[in-house]
N, C-alpha and C. Protein backbone atom coordinates (compact mmCIF):
# COMPACT_ATOMS: atom_id res chain seq x y z
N UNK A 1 -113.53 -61.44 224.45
CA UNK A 1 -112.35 -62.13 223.98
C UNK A 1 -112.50 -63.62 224.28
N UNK A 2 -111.78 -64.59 222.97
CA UNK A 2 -112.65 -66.11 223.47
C UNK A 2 -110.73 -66.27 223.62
N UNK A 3 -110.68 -67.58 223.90
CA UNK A 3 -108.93 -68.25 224.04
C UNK A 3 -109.58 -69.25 224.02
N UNK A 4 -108.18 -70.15 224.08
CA UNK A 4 -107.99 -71.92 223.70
C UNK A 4 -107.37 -72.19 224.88
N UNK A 5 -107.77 -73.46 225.64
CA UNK A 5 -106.51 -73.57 226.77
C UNK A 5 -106.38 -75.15 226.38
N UNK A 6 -104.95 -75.30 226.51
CA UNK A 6 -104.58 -76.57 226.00
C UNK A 6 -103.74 -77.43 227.42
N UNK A 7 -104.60 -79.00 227.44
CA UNK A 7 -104.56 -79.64 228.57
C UNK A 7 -103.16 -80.48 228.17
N UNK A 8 -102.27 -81.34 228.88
CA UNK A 8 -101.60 -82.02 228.85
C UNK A 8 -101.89 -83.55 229.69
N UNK A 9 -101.86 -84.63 228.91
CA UNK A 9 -102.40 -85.78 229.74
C UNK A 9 -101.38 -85.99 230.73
N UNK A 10 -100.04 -85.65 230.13
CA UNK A 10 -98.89 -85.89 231.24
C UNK A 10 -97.69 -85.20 231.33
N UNK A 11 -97.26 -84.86 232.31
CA UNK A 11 -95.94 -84.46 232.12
C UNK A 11 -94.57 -84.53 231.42
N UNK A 12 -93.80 -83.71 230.55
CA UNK A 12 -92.96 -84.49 229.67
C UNK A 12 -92.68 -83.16 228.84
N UNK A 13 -90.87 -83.32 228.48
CA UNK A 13 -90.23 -82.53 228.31
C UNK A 13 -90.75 -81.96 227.02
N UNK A 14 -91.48 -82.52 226.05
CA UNK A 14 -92.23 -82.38 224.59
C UNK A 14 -92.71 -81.09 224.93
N UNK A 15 -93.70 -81.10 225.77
CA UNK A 15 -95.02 -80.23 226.04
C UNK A 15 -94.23 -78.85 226.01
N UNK A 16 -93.01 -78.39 226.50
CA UNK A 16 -92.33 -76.93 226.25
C UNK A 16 -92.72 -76.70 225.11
N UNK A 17 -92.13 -77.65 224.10
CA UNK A 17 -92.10 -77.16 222.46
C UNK A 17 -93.82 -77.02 222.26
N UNK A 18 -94.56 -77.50 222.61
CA UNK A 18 -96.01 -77.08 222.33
C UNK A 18 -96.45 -75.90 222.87
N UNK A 19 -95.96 -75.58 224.34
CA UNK A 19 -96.38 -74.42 225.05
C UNK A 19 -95.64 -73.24 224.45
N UNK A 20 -94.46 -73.11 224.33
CA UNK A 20 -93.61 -72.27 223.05
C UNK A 20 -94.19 -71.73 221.81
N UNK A 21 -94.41 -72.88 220.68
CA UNK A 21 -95.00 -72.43 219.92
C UNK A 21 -96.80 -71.89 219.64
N UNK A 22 -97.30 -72.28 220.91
CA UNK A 22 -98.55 -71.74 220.97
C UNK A 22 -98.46 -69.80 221.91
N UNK A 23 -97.90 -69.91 222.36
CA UNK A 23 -97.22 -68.76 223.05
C UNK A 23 -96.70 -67.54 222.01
N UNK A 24 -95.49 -68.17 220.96
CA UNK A 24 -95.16 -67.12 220.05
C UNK A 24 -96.44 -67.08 219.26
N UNK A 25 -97.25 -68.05 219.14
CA UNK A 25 -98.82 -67.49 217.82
C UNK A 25 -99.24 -66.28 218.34
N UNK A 26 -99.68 -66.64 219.72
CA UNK A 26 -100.65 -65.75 220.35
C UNK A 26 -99.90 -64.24 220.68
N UNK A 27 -98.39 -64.56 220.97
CA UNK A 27 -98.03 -63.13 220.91
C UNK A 27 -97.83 -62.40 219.65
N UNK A 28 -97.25 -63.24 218.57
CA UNK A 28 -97.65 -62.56 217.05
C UNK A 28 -99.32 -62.16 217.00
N UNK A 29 -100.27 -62.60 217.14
CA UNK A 29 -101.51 -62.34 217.25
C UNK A 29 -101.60 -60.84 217.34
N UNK A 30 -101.22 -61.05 218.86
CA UNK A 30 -101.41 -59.86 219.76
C UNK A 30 -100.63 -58.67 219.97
N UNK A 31 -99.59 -58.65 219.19
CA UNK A 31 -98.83 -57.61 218.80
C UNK A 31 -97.38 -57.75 220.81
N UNK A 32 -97.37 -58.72 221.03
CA UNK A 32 -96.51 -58.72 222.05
C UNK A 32 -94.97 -58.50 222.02
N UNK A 33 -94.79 -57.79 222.48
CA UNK A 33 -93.11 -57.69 222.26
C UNK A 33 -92.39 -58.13 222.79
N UNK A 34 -93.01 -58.54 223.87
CA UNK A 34 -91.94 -59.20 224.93
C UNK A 34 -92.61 -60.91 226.00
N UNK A 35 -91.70 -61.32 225.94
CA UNK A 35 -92.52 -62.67 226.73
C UNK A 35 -91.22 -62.92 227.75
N UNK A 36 -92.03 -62.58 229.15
CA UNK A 36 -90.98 -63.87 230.56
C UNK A 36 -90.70 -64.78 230.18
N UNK A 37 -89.76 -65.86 230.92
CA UNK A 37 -89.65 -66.87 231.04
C UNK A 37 -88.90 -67.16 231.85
N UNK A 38 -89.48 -68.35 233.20
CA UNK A 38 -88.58 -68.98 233.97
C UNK A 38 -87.77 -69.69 233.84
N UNK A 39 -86.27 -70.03 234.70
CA UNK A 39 -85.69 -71.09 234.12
C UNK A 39 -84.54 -71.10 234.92
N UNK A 40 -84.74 -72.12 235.44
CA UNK A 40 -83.48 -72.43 237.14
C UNK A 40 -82.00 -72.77 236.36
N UNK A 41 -82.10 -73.64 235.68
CA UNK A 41 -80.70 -74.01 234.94
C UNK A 41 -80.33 -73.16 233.65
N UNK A 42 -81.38 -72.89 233.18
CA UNK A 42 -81.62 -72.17 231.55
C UNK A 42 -81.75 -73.41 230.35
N UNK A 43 -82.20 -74.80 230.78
CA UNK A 43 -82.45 -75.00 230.01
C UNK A 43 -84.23 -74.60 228.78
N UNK A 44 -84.93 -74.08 229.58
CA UNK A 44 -86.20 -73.78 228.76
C UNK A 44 -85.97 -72.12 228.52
N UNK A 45 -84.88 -71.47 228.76
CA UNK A 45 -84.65 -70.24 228.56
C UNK A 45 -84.06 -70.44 227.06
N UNK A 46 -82.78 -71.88 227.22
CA UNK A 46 -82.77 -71.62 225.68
C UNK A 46 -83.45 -72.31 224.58
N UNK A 47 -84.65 -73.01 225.21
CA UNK A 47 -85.49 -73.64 224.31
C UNK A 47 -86.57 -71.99 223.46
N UNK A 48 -86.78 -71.24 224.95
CA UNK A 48 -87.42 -70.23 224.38
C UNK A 48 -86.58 -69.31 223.43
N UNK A 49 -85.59 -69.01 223.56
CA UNK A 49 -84.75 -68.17 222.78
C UNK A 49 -84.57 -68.67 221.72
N UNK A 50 -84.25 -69.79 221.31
CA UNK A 50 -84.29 -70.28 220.05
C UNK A 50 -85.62 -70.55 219.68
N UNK A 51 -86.73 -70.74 220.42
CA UNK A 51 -87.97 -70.43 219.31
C UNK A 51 -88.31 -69.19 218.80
N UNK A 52 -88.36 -68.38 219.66
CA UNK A 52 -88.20 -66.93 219.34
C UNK A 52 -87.52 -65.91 218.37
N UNK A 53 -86.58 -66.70 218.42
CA UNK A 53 -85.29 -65.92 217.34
C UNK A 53 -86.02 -65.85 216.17
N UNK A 54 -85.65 -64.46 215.79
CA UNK A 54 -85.89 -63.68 214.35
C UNK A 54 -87.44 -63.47 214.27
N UNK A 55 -88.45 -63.81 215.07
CA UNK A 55 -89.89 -63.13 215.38
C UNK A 55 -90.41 -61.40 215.87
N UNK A 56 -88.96 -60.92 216.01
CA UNK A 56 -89.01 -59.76 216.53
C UNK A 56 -90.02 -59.51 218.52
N UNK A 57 -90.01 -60.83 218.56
CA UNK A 57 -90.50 -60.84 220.04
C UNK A 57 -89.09 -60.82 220.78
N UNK A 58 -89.06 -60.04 221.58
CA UNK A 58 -87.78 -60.06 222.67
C UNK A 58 -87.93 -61.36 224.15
N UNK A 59 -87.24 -62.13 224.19
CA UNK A 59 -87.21 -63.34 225.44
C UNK A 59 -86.47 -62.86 226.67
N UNK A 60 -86.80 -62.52 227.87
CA UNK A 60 -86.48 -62.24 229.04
C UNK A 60 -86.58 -63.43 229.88
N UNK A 61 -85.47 -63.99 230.34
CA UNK A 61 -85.22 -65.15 230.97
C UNK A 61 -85.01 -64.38 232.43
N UNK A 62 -85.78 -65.21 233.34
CA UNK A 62 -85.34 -64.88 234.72
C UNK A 62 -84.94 -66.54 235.42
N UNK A 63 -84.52 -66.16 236.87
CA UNK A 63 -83.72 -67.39 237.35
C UNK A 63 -84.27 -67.07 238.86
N UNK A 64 -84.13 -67.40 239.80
CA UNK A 64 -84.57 -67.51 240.94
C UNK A 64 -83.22 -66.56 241.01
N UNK A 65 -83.48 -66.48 242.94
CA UNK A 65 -82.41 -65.75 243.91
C UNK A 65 -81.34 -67.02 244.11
N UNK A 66 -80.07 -66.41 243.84
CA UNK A 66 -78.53 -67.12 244.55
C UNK A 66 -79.01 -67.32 245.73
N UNK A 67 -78.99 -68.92 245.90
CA UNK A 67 -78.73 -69.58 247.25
C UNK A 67 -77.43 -69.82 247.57
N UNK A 68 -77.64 -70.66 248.78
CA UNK A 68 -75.91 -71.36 249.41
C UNK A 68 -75.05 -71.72 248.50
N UNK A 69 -75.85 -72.33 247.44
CA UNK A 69 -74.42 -73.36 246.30
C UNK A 69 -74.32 -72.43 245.38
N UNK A 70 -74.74 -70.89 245.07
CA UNK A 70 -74.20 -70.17 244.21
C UNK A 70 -75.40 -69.85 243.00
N UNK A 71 -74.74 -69.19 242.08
CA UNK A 71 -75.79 -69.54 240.88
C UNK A 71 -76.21 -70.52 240.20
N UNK A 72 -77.66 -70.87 239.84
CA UNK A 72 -77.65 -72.46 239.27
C UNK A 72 -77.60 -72.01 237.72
N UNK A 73 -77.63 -71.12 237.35
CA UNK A 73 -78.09 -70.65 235.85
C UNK A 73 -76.70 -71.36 235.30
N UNK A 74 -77.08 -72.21 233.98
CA UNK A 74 -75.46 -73.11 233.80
C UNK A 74 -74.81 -72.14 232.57
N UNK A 75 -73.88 -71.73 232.86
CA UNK A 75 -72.94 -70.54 232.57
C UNK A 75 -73.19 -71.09 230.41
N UNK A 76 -73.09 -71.90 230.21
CA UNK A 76 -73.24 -72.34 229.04
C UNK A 76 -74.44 -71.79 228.44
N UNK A 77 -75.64 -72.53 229.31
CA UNK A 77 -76.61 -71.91 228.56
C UNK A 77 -77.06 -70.38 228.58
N UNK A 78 -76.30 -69.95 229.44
CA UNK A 78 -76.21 -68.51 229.61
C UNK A 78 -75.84 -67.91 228.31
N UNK A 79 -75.11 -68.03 227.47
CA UNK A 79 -74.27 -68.09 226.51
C UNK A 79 -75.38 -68.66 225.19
N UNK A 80 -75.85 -69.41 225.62
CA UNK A 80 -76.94 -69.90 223.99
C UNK A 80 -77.91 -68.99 224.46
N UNK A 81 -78.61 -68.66 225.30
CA UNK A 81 -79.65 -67.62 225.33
C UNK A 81 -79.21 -66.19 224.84
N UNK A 82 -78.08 -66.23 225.15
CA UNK A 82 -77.21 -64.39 224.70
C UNK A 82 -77.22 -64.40 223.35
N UNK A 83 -77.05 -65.84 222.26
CA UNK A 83 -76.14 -65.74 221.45
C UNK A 83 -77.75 -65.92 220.56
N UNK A 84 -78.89 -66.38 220.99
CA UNK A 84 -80.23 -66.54 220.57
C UNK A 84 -81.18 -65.03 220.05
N UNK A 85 -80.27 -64.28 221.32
CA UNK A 85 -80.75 -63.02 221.63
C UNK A 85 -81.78 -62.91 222.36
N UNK A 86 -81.78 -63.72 223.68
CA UNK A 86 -82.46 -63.74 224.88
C UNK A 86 -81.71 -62.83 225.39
């Protein structure tokens, strides 16, 4: 099996949308049904859910463990990932 690995010169909010759409290729490729994804606030939970939508790939967003200040997941984007069908 050969792959592509793709470098980034720098850090920067762009590079999701590249890592996203190289992610859904390779899982259309590969017959994947399902793809993780981290995401402390949910904002790249609903970047992924809305790339995803209508690919028939399912998006599973996870969040870290509730600390002291509560949940950080922001109740909003909770709500665009649901409504994405994350």
């Amino acid at each position: 099996m050969k792959g592509n690995i793709v470098y980034f010169e720098e850090a920067k909010p762009e590079n999701m949308d590249i890592v996203l759409d190289l992610v859904k290729e390779k899982a259309q490729e590969k017959g994947i049904k399902h793809v993780v994804v981290a995401s402390t606030r949910g904002m790249t939970g609903v970047k992924a859910a809305e790339a995803f939508k209508g690919s028939g790939i399912q998006i599973v967003v996870v969040t870290h463990q509730i600390g002291p200040r509560g949940p950080e997941l922001l109740p909003e984007n909770e709500e665009k990932i649901k409504a994405a069908g994350g």
